[in-house]
PDB file of N, CA and C in Angstrom:
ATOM      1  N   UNK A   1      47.042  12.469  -7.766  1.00  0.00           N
ATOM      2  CA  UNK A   1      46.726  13.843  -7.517  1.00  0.00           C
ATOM      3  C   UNK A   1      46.150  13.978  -6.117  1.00  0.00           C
ATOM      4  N   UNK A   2      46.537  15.569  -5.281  1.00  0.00           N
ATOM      5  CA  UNK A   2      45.916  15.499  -4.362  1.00  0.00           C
ATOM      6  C   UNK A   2      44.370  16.689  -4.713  1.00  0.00           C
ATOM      7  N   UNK A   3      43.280  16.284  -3.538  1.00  0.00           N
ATOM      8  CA  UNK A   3      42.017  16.743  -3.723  1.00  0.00           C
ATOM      9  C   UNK A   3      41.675  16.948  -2.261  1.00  0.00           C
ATOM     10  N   UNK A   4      41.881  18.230  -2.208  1.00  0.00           N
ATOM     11  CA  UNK A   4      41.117  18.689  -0.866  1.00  0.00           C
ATOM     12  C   UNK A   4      42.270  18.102   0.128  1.00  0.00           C
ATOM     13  N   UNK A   5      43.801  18.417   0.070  1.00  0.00           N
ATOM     14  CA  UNK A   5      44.145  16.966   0.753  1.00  0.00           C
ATOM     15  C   UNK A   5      43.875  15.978   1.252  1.00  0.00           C
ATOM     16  N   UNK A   6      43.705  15.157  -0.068  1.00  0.00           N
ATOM     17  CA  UNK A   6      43.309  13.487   0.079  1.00  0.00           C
ATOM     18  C   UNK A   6      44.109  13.227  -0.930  1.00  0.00           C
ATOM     19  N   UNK A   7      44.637  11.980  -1.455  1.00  0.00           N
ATOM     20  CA  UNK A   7      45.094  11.138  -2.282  1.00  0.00           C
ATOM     21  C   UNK A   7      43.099  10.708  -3.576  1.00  0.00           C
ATOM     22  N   UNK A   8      43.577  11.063  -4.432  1.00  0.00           N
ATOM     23  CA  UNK A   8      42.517  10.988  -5.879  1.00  0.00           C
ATOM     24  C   UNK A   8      42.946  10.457  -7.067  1.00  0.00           C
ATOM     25  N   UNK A   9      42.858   9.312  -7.246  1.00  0.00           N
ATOM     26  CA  UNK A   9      43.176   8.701  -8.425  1.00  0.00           C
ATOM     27  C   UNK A   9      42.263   9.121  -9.502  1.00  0.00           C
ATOM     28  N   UNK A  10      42.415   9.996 -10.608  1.00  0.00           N
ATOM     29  CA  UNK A  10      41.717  10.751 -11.971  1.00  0.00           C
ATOM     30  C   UNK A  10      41.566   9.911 -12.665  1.00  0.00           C
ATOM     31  N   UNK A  11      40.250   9.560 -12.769  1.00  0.00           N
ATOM     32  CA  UNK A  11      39.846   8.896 -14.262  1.00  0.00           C
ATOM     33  C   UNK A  11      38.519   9.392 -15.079  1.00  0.00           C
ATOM     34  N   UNK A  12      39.411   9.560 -16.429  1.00  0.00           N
ATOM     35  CA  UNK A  12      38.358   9.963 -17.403  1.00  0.00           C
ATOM     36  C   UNK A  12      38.192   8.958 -17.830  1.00  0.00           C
ATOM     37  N   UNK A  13      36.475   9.043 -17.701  1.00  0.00           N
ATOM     38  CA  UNK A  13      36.153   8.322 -19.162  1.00  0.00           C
ATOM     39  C   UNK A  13      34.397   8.579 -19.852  1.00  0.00           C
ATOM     40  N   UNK A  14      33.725   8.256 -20.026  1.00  0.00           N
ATOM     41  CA  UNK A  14      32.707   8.408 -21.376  1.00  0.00           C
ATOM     42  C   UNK A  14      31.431   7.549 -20.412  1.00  0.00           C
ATOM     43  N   UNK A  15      30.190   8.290 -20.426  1.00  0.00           N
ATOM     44  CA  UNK A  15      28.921   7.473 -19.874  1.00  0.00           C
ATOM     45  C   UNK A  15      29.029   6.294 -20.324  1.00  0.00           C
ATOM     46  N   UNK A  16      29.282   5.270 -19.671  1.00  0.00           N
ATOM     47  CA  UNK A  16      28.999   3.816 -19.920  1.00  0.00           C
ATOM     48  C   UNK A  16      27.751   3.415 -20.608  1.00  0.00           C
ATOM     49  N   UNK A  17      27.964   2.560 -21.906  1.00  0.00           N
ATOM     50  CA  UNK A  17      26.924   2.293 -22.455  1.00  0.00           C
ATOM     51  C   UNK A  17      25.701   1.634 -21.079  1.00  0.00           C
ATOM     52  N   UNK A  18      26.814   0.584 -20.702  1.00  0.00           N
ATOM     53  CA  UNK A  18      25.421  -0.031 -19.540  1.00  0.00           C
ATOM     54  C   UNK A  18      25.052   0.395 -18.958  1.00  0.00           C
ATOM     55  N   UNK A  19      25.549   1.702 -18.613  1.00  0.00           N
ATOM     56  CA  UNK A  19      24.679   2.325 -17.925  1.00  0.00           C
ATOM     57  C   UNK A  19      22.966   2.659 -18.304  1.00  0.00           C
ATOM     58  N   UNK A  20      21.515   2.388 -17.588  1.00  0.00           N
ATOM     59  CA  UNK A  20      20.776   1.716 -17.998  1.00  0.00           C
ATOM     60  C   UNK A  20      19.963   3.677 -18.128  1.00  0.00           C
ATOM     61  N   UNK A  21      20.339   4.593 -17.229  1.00  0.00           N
ATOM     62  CA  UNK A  21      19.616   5.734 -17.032  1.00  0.00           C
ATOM     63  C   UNK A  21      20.888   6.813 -17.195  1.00  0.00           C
ATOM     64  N   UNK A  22      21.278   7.407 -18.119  1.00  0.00           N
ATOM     65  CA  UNK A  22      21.994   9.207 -18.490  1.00  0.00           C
ATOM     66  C   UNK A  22      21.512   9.926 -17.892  1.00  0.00           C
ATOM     67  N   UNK A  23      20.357   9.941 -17.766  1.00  0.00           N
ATOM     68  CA  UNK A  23      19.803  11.339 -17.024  1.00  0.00           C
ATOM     69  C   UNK A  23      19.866  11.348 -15.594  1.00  0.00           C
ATOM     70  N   UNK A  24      19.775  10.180 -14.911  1.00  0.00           N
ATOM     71  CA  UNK A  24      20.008   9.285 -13.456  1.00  0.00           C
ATOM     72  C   UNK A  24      21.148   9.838 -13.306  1.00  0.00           C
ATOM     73  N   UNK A  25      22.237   9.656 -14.111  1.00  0.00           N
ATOM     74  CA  UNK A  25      23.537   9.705 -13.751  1.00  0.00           C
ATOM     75  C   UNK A  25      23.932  11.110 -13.580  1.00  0.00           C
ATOM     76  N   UNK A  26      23.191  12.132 -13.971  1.00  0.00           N
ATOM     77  CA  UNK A  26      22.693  13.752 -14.214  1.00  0.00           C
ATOM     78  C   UNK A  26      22.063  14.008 -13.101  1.00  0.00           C
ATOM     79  N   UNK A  27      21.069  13.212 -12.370  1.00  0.00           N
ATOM     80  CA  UNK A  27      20.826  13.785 -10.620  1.00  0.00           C
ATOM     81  C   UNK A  27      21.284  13.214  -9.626  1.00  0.00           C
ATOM     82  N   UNK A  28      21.737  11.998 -10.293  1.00  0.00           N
ATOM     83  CA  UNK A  28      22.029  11.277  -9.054  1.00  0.00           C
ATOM     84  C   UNK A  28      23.675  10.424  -9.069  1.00  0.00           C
ATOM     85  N   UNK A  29      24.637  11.378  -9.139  1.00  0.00           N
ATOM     86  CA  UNK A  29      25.826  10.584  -9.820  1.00  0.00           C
ATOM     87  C   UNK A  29      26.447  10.069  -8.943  1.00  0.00           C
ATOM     88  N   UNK A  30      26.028   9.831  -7.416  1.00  0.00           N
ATOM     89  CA  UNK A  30      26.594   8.793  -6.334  1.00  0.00           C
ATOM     90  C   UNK A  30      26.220   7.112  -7.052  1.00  0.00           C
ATOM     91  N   UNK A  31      25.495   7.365  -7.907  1.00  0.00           N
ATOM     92  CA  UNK A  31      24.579   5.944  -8.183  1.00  0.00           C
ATOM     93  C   UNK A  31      25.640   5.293  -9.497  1.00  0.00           C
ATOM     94  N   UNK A  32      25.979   6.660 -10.089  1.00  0.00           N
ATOM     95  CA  UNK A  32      27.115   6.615 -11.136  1.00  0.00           C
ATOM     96  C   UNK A  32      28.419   6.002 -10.441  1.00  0.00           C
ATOM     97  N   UNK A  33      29.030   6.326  -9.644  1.00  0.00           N
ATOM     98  CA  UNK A  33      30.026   6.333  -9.177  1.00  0.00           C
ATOM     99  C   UNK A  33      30.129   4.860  -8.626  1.00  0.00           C
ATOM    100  N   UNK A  34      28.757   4.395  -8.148  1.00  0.00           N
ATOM    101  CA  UNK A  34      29.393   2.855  -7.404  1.00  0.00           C
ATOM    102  C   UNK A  34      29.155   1.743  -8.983  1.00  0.00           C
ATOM    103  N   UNK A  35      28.384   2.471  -9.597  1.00  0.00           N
ATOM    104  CA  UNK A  35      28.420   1.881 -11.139  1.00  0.00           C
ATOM    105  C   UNK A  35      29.939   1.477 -11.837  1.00  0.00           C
ATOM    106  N   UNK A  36      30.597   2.508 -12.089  1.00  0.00           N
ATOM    107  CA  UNK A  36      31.875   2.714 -12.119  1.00  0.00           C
ATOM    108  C   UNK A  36      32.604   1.877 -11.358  1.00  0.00           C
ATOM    109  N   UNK A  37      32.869   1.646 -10.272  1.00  0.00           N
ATOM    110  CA  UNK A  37      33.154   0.857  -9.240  1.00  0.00           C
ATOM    111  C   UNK A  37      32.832  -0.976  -9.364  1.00  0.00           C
ATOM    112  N   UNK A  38      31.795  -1.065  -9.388  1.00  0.00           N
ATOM    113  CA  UNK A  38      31.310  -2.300  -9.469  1.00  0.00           C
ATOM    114  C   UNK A  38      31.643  -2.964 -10.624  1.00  0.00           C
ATOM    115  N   UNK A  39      31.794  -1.873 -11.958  1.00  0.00           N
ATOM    116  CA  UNK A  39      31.630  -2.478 -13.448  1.00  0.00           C
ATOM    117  C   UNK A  39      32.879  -2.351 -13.758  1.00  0.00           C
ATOM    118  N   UNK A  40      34.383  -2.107 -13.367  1.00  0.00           N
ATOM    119  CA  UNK A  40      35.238  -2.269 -13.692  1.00  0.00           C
ATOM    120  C   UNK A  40      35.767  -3.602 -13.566  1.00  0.00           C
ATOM    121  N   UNK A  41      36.950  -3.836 -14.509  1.00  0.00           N
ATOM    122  CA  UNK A  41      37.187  -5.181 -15.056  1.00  0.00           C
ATOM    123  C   UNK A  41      38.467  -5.760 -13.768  1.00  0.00           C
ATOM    124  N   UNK A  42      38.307  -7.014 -13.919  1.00  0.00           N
ATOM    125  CA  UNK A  42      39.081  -7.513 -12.591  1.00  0.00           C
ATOM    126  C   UNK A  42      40.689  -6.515 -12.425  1.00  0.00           C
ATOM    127  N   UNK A  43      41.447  -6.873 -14.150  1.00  0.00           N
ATOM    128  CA  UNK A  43      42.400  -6.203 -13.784  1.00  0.00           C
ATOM    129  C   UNK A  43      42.767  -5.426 -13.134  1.00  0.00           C
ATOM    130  N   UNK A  44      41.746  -3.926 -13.541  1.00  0.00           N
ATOM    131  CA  UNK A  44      42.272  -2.501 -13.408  1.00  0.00           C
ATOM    132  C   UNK A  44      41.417  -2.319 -11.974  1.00  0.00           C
ATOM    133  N   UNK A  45      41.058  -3.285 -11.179  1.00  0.00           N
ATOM    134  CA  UNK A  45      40.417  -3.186 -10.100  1.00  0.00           C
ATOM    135  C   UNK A  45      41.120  -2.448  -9.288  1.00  0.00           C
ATOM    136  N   UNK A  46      40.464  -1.401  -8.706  1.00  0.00           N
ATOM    137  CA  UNK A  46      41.176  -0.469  -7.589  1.00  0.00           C
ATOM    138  C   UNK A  46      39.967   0.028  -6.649  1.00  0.00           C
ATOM    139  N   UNK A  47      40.289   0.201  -5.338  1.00  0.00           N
ATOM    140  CA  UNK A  47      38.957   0.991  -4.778  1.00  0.00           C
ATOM    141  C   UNK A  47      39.773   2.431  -4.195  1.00  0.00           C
ATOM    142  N   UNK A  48      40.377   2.622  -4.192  1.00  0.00           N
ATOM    143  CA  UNK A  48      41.024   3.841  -4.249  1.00  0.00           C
ATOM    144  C   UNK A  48      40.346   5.005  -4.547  1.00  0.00           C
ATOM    145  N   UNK A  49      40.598   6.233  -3.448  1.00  0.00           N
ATOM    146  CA  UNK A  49      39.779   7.397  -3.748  1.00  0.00           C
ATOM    147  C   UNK A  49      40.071   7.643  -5.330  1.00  0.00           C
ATOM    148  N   UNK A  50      38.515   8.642  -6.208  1.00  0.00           N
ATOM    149  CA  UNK A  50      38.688   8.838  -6.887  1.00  0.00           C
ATOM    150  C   UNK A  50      37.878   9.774  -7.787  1.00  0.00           C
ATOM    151  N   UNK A  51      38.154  11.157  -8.856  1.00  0.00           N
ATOM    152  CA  UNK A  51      37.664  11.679  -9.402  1.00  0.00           C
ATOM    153  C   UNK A  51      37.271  10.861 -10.501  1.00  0.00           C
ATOM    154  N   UNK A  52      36.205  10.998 -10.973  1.00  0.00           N
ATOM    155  CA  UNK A  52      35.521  10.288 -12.354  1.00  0.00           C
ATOM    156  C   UNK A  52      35.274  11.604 -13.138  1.00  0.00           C
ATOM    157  N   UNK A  53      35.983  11.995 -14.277  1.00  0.00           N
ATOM    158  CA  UNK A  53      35.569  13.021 -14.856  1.00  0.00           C
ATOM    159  C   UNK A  53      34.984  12.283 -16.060  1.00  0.00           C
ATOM    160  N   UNK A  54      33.306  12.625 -16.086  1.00  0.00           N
ATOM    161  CA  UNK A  54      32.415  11.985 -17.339  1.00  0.00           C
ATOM    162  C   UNK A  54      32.561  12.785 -18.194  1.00  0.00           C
ATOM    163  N   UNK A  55      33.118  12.655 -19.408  1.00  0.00           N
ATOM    164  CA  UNK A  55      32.525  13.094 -20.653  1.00  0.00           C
ATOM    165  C   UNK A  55      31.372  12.819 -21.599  1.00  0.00           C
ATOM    166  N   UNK A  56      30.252  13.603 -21.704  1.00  0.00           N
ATOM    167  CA  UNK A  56      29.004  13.152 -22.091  1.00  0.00           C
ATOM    168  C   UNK A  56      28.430  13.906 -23.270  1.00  0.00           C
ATOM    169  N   UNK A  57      28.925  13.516 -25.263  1.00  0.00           N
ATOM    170  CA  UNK A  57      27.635  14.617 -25.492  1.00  0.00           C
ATOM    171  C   UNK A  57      26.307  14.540 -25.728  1.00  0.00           C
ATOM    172  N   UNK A  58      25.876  15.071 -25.168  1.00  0.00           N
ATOM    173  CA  UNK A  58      24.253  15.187 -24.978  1.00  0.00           C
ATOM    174  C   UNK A  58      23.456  14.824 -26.396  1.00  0.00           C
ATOM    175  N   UNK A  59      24.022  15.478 -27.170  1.00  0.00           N
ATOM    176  CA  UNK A  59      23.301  15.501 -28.692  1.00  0.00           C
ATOM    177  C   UNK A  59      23.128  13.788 -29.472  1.00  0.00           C
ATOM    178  N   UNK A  60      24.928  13.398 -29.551  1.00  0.00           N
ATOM    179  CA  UNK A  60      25.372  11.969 -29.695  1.00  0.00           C
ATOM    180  C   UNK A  60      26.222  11.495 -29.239  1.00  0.00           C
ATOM    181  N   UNK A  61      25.428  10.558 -27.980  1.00  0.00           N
ATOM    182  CA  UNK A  61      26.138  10.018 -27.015  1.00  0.00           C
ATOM    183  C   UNK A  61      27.584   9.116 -27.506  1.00  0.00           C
ATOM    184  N   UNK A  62      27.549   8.676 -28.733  1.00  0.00           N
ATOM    185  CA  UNK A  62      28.296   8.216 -29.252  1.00  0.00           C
ATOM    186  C   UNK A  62      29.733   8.190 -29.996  1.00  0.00           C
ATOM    187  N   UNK A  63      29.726   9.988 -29.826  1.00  0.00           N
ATOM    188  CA  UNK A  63      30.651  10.199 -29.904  1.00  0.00           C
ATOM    189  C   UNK A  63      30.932  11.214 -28.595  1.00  0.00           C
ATOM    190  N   UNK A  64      30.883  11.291 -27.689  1.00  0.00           N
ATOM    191  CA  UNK A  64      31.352  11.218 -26.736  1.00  0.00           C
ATOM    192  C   UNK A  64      32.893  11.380 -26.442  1.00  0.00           C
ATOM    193  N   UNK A  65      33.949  10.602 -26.967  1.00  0.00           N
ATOM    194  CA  UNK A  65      35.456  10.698 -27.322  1.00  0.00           C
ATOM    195  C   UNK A  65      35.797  11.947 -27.643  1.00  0.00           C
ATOM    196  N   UNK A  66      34.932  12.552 -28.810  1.00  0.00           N
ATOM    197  CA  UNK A  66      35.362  14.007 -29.224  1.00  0.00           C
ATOM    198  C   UNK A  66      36.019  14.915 -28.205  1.00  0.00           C
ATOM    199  N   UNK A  67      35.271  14.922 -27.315  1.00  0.00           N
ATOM    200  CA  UNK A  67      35.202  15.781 -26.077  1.00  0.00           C
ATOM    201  C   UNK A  67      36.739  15.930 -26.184  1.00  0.00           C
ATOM    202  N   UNK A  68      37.152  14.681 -25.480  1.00  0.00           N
ATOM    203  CA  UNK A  68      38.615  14.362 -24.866  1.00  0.00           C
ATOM    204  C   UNK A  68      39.716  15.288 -25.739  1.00  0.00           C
ATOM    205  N   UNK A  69      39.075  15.323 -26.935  1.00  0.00           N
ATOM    206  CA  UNK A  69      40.402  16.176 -28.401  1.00  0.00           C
ATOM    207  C   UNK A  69      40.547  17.623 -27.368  1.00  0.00           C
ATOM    208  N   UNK A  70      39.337  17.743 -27.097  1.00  0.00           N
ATOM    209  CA  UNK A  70      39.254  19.352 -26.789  1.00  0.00           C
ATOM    210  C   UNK A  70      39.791  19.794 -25.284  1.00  0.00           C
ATOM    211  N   UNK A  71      41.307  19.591 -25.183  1.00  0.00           N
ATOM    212  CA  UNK A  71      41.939  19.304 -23.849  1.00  0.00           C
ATOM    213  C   UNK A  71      41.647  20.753 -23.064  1.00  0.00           C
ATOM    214  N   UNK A  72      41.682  21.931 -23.575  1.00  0.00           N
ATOM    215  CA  UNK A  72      41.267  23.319 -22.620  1.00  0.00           C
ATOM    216  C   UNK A  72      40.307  23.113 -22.324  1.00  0.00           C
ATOM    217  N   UNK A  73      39.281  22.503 -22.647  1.00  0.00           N
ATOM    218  CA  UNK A  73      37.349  22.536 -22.314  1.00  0.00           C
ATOM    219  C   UNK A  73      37.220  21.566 -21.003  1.00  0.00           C
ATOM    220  N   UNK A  74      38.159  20.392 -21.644  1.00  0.00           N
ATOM    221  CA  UNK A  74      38.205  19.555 -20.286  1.00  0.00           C
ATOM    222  C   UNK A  74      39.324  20.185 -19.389  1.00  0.00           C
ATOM    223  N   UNK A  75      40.431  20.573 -19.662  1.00  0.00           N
ATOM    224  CA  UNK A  75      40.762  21.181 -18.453  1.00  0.00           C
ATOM    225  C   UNK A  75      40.238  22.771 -17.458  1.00  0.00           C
ATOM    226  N   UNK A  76      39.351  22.900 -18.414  1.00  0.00           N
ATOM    227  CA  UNK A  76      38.569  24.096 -17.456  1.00  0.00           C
ATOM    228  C   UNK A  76      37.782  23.595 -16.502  1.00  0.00           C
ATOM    229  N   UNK A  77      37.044  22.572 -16.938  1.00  0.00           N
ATOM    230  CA  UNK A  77      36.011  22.290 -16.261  1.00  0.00           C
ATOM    231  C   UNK A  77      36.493  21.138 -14.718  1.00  0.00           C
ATOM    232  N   UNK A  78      37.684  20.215 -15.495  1.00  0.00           N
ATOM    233  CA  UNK A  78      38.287  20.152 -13.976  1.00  0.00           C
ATOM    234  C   UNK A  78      39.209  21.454 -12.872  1.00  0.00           C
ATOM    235  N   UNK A  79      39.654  22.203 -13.392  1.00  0.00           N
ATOM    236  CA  UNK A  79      39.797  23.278 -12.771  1.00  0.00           C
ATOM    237  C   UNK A  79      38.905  23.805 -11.875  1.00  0.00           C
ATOM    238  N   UNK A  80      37.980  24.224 -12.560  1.00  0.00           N
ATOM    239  CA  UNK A  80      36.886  24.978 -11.592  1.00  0.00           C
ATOM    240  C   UNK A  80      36.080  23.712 -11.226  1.00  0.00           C
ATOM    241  N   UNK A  81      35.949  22.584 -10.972  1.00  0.00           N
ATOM    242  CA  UNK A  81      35.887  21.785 -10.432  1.00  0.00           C
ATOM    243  C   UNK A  81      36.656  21.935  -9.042  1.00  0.00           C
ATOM    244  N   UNK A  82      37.868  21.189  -9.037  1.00  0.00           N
ATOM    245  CA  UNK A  82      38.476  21.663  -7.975  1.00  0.00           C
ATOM    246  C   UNK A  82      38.563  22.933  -7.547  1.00  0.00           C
ATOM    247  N   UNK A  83      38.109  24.375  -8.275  1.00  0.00           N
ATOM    248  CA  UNK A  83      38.186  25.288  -6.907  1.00  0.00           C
ATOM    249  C   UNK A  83      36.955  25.259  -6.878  1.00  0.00           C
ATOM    250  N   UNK A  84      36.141  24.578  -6.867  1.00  0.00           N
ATOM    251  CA  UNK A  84      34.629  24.999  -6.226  1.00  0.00           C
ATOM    252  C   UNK A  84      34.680  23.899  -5.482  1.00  0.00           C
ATOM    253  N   UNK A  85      35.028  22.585  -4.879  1.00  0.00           N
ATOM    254  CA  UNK A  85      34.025  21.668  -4.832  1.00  0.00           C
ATOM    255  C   UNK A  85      35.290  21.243  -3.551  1.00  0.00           C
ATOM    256  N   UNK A  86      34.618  20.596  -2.270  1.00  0.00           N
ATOM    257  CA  UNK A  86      35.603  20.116  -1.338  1.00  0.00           C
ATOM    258  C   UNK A  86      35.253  18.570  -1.211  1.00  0.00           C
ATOM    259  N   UNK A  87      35.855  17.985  -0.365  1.00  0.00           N
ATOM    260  CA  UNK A  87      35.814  16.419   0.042  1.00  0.00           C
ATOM    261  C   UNK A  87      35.068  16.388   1.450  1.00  0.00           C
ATOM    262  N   UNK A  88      34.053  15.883   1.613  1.00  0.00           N
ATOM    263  CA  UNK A  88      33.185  15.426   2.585  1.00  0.00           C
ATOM    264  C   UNK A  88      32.428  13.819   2.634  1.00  0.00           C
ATOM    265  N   UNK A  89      32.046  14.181   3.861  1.00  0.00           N
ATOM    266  CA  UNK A  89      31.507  12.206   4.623  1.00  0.00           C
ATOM    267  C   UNK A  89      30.445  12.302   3.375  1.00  0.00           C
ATOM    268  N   UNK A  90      29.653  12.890   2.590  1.00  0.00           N
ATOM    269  CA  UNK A  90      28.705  12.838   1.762  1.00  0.00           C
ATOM    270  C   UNK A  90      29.434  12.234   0.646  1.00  0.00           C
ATOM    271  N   UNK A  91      30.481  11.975   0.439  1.00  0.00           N
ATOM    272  CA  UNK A  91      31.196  11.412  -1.172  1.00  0.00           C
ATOM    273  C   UNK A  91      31.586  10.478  -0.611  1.00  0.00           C
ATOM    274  N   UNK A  92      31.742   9.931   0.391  1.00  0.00           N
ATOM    275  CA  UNK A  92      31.754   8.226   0.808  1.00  0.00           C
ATOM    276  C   UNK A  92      30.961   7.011   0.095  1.00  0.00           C
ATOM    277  N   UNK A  93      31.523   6.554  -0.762  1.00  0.00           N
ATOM    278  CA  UNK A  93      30.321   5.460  -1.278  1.00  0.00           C
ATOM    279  C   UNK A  93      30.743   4.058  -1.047  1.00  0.00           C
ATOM    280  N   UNK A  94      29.829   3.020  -0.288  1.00  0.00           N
ATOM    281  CA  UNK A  94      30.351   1.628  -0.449  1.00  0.00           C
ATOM    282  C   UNK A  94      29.419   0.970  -1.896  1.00  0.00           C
ATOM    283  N   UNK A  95      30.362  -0.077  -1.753  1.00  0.00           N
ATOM    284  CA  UNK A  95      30.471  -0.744  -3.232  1.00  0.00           C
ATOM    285  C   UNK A  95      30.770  -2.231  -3.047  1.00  0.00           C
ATOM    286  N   UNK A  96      30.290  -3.138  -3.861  1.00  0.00           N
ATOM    287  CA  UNK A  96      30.534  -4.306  -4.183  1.00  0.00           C
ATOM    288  C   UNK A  96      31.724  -5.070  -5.270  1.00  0.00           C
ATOM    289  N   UNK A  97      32.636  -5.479  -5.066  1.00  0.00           N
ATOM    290  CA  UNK A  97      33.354  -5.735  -6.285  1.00  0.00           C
ATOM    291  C   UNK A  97      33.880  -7.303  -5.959  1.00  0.00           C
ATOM    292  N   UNK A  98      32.911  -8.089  -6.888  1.00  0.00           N
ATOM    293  CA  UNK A  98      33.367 -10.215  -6.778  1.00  0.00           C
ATOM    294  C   UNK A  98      33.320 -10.359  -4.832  1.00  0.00           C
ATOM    295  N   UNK A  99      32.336  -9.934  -4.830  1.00  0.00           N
ATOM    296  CA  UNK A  99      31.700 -10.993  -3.409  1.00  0.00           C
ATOM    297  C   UNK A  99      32.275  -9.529  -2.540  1.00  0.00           C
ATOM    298  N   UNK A 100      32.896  -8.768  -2.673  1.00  0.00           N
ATOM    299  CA  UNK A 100      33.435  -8.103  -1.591  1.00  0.00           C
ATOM    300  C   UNK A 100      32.991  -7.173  -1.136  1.00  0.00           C
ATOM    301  N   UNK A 101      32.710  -6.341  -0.049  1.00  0.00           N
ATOM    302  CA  UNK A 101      32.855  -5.091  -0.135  1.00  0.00           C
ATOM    303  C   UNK A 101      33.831  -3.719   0.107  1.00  0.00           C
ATOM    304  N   UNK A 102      33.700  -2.791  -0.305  1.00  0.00           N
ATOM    305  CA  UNK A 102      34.714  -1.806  -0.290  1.00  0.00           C
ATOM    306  C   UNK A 102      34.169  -0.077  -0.173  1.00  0.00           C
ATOM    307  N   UNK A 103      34.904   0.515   0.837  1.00  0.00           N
ATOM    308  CA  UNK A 103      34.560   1.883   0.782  1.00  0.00           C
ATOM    309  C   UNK A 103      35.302   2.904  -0.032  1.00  0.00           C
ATOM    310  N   UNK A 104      34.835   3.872  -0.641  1.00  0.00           N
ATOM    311  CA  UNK A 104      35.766   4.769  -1.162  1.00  0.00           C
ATOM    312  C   UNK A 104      35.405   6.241  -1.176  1.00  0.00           C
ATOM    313  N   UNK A 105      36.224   7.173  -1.623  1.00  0.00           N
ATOM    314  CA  UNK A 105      35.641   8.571  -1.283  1.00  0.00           C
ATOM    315  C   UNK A 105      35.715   8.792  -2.644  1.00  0.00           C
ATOM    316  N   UNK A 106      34.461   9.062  -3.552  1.00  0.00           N
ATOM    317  CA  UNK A 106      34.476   9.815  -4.780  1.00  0.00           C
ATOM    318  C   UNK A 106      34.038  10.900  -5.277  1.00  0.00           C
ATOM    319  N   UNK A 107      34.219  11.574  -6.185  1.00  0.00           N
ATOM    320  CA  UNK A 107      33.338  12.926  -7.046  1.00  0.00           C
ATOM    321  C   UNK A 107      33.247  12.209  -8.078  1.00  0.00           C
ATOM    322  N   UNK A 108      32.169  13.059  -8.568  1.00  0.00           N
ATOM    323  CA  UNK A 108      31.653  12.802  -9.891  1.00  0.00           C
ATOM    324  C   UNK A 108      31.953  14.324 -10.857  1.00  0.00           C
ATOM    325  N   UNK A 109      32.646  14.104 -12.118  1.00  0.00           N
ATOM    326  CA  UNK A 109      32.339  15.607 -12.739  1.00  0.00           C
ATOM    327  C   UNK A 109      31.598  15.374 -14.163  1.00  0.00           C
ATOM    328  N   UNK A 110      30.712  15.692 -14.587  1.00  0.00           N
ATOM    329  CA  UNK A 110      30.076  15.088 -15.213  1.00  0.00           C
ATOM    330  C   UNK A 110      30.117  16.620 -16.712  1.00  0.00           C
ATOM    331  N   UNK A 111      31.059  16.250 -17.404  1.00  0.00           N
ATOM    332  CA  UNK A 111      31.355  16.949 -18.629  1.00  0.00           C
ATOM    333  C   UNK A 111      30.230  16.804 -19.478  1.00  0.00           C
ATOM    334  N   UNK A 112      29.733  18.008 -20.296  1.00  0.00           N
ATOM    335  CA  UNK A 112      28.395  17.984 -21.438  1.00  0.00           C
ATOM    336  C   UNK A 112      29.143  18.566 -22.183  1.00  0.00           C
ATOM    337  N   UNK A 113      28.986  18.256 -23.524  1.00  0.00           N
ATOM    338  CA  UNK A 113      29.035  19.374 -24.723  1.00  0.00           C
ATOM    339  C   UNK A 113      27.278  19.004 -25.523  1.00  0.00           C
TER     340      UNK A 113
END
């Protein structure tokens, strides 16, 4: 997908259990994002620009998945995502991945029910 014309590789997925702070990831989701980055598995390793759309529910984090059933809720919210939100030097994050380092340009969208 393109974003702001840039190249954005979309990935959903669900607050990481290891992740050690939810609410962290709620003010501060640059911190999320190299999380994401760092904690992915050798395979699917990519540093490639990228949207992270979080699905999070607040109530029980555990089910969390639900969200995903509810494809208009998540596609609203990336919608008006992209028309509100542009690509800037501020979504630059470097990152560590097996000894290396790597730059990438990310957003964070951080879905609640």
């Amino acid at each position: 997908m393109f974003f702001d014309g840039q190249p954005f590789d979309l990935k959903i997925t669900y607050m990481p259990k290891g992740y050690s702070n939810p609410e962290e990831a709620i003010s501060e989701p640059r911190k999320l994002a190299v999380w994401l980055y760092e904690n992915q598995g050798a395979q699917r390793f990519g540093a490639d620009n990228r949207l992270f759309v979080v699905l999070h529910d607040t109530k029980k984090a555990d089910e969390s998945w639900r969200i995903k059933r509810d494809i208009d809720f998540v596609k609203q919210n990336i919608n008006k995502f992209l028309d509100s939100q542009s690509v800037s030097r501020e979504d630059e994050i470097v990152f560590t991945f097996q000894k290396r380092t790597y730059t990438a340009i990310t957003k964070i969208l951080l879905v609640k029910k």
